[in-house]
N, C-alpha and C. Protein backbone atom coordinates (compact mmCIF):
# COMPACT_ATOMS: atom_id res chain seq x y z
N UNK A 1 18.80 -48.87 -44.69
CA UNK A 1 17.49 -49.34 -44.29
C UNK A 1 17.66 -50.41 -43.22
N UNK A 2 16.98 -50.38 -42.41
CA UNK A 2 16.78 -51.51 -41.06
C UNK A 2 16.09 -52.49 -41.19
N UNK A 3 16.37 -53.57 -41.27
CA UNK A 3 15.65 -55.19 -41.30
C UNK A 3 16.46 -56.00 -40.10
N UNK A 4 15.13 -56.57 -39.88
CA UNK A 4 15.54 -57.75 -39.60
C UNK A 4 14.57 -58.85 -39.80
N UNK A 5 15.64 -60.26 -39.06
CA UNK A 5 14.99 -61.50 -39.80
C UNK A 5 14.21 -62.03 -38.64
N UNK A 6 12.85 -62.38 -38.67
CA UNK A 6 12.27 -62.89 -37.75
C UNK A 6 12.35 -64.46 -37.86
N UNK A 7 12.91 -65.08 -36.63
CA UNK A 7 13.03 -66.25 -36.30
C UNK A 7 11.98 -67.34 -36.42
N UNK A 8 12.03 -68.37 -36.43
CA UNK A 8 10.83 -69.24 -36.44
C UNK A 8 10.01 -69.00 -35.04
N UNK A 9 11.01 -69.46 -34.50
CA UNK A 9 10.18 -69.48 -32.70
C UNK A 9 10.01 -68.38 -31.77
N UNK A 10 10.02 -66.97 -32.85
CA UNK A 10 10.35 -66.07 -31.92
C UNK A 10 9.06 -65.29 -32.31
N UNK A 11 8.39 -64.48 -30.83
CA UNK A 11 7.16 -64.10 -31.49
C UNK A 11 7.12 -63.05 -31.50
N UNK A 12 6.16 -61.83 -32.36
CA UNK A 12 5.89 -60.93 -32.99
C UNK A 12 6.62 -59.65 -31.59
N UNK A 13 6.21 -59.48 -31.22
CA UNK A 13 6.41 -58.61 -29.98
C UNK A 13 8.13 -58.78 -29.81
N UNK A 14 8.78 -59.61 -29.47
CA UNK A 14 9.83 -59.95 -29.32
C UNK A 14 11.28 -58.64 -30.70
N UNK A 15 10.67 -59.34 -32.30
CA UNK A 15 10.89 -59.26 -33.55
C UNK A 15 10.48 -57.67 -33.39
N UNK A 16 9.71 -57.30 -33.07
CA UNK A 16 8.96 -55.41 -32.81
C UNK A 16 9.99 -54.65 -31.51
N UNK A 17 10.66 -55.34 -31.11
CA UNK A 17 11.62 -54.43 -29.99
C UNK A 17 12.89 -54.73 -30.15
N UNK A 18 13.08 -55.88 -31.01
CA UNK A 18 14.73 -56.03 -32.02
C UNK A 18 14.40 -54.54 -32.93
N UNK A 19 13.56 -54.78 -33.83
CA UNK A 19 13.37 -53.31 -34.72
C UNK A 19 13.10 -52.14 -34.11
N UNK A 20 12.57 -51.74 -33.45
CA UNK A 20 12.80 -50.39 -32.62
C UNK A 20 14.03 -50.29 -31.93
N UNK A 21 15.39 -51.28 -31.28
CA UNK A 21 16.04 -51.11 -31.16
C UNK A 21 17.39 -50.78 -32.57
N UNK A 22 16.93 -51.02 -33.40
CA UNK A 22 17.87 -50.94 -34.34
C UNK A 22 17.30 -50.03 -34.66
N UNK A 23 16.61 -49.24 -35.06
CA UNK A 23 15.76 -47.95 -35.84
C UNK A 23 16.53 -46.75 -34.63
N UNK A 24 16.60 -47.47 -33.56
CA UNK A 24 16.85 -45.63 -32.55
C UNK A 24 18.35 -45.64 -32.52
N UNK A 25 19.16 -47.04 -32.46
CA UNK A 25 20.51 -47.09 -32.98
C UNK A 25 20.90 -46.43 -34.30
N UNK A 26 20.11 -46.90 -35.29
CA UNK A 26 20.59 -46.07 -36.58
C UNK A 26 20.44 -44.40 -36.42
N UNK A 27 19.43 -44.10 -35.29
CA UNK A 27 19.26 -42.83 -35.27
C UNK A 27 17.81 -42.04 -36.35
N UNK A 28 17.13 -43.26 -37.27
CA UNK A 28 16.25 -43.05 -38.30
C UNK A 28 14.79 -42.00 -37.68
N UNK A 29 14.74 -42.18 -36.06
CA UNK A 29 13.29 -41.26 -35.84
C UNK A 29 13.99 -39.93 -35.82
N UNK A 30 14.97 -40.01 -35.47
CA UNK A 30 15.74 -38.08 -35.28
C UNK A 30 15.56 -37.46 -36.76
N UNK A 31 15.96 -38.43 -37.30
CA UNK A 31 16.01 -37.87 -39.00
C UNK A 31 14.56 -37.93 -39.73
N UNK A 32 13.81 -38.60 -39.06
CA UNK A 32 12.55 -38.41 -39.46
C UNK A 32 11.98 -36.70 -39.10
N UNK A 33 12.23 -36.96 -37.81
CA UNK A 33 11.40 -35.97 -36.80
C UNK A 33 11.77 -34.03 -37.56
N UNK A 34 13.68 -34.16 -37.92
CA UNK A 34 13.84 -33.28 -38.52
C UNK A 34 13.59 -32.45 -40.06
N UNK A 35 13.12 -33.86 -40.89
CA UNK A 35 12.79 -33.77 -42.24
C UNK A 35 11.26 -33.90 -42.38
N UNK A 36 10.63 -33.76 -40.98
CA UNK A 36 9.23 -33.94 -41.15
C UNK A 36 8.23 -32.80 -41.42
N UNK A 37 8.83 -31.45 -41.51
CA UNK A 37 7.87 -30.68 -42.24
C UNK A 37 9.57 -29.49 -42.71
N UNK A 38 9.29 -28.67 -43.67
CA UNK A 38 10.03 -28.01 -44.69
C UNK A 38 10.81 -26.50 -43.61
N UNK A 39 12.52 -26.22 -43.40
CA UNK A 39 12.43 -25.48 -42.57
C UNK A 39 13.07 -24.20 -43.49
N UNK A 40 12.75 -23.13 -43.33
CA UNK A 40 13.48 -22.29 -44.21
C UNK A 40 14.93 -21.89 -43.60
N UNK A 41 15.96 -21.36 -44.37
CA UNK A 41 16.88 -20.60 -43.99
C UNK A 41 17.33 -20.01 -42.37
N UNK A 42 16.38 -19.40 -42.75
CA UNK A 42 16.21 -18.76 -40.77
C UNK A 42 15.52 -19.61 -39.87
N UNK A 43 14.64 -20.09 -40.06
CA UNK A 43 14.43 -21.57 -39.21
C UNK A 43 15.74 -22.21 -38.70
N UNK A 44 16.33 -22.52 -39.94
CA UNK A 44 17.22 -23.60 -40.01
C UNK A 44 18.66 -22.98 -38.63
N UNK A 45 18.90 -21.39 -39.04
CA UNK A 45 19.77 -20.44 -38.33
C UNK A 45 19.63 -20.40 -36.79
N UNK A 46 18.41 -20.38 -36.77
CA UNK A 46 18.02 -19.83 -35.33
C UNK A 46 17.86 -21.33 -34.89
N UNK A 47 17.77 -22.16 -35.18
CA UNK A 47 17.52 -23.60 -34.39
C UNK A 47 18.99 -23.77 -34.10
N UNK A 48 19.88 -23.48 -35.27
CA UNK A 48 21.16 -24.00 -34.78
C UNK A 48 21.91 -23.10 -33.59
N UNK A 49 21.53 -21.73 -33.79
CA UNK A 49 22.04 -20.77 -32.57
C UNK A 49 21.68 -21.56 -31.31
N UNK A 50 20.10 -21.67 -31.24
CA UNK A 50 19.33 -22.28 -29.85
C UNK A 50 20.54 -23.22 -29.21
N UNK A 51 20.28 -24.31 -30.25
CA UNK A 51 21.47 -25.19 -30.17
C UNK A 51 23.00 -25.02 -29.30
N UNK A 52 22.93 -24.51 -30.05
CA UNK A 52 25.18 -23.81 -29.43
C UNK A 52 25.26 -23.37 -28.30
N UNK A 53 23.95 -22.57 -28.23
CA UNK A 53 23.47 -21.94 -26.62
C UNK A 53 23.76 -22.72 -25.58
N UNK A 54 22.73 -23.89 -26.02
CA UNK A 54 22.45 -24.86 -25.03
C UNK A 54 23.58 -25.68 -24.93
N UNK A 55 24.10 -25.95 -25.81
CA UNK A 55 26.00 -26.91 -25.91
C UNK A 55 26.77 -26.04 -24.82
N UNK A 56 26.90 -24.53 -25.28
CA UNK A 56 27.42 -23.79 -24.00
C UNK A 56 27.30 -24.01 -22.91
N UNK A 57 25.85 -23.71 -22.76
CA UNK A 57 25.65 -24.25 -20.74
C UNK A 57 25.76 -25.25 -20.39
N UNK A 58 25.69 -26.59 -21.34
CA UNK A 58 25.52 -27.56 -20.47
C UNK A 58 27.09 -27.90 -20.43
N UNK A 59 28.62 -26.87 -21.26
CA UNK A 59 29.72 -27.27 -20.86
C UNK A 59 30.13 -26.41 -19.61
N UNK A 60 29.50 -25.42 -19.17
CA UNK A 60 30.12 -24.78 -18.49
C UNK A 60 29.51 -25.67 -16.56
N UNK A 61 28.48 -26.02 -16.87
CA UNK A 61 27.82 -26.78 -16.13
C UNK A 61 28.87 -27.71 -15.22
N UNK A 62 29.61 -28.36 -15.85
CA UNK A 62 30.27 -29.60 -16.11
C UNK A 62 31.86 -28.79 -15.72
């Protein structure tokens, strides 16, 4: 879980972009974004193919 401690002299806005920087470091919206609605089997298959696809081209790219 991500916390942090807000300072005396430090103001709200400041304390709100320490925590969004630590939330996209931990990586927590990716894992949101993927657990955010239920994927079946073949969902799950064919996203990862898409995937590999795209790992392919962007090595051959390179």
């Amino acid at each position: 879980m991500t916390q942090i401690v807000v300072g005396e002299n430090e103001g709200i806005e400041s304390a709100l972009r320490r925590f969004k920087r630590q939330v996209s470091k931990a990586g927590i919206f990716s894992d949101m974004k993927k657990h955010r609605h239920f994927e079946t089997p073949e969902q799950k298959r064919k996203r990862k193919e898409v995937a590999k696809h795209r790992q392919r081209k962007r090595s051959f790219r390179n």
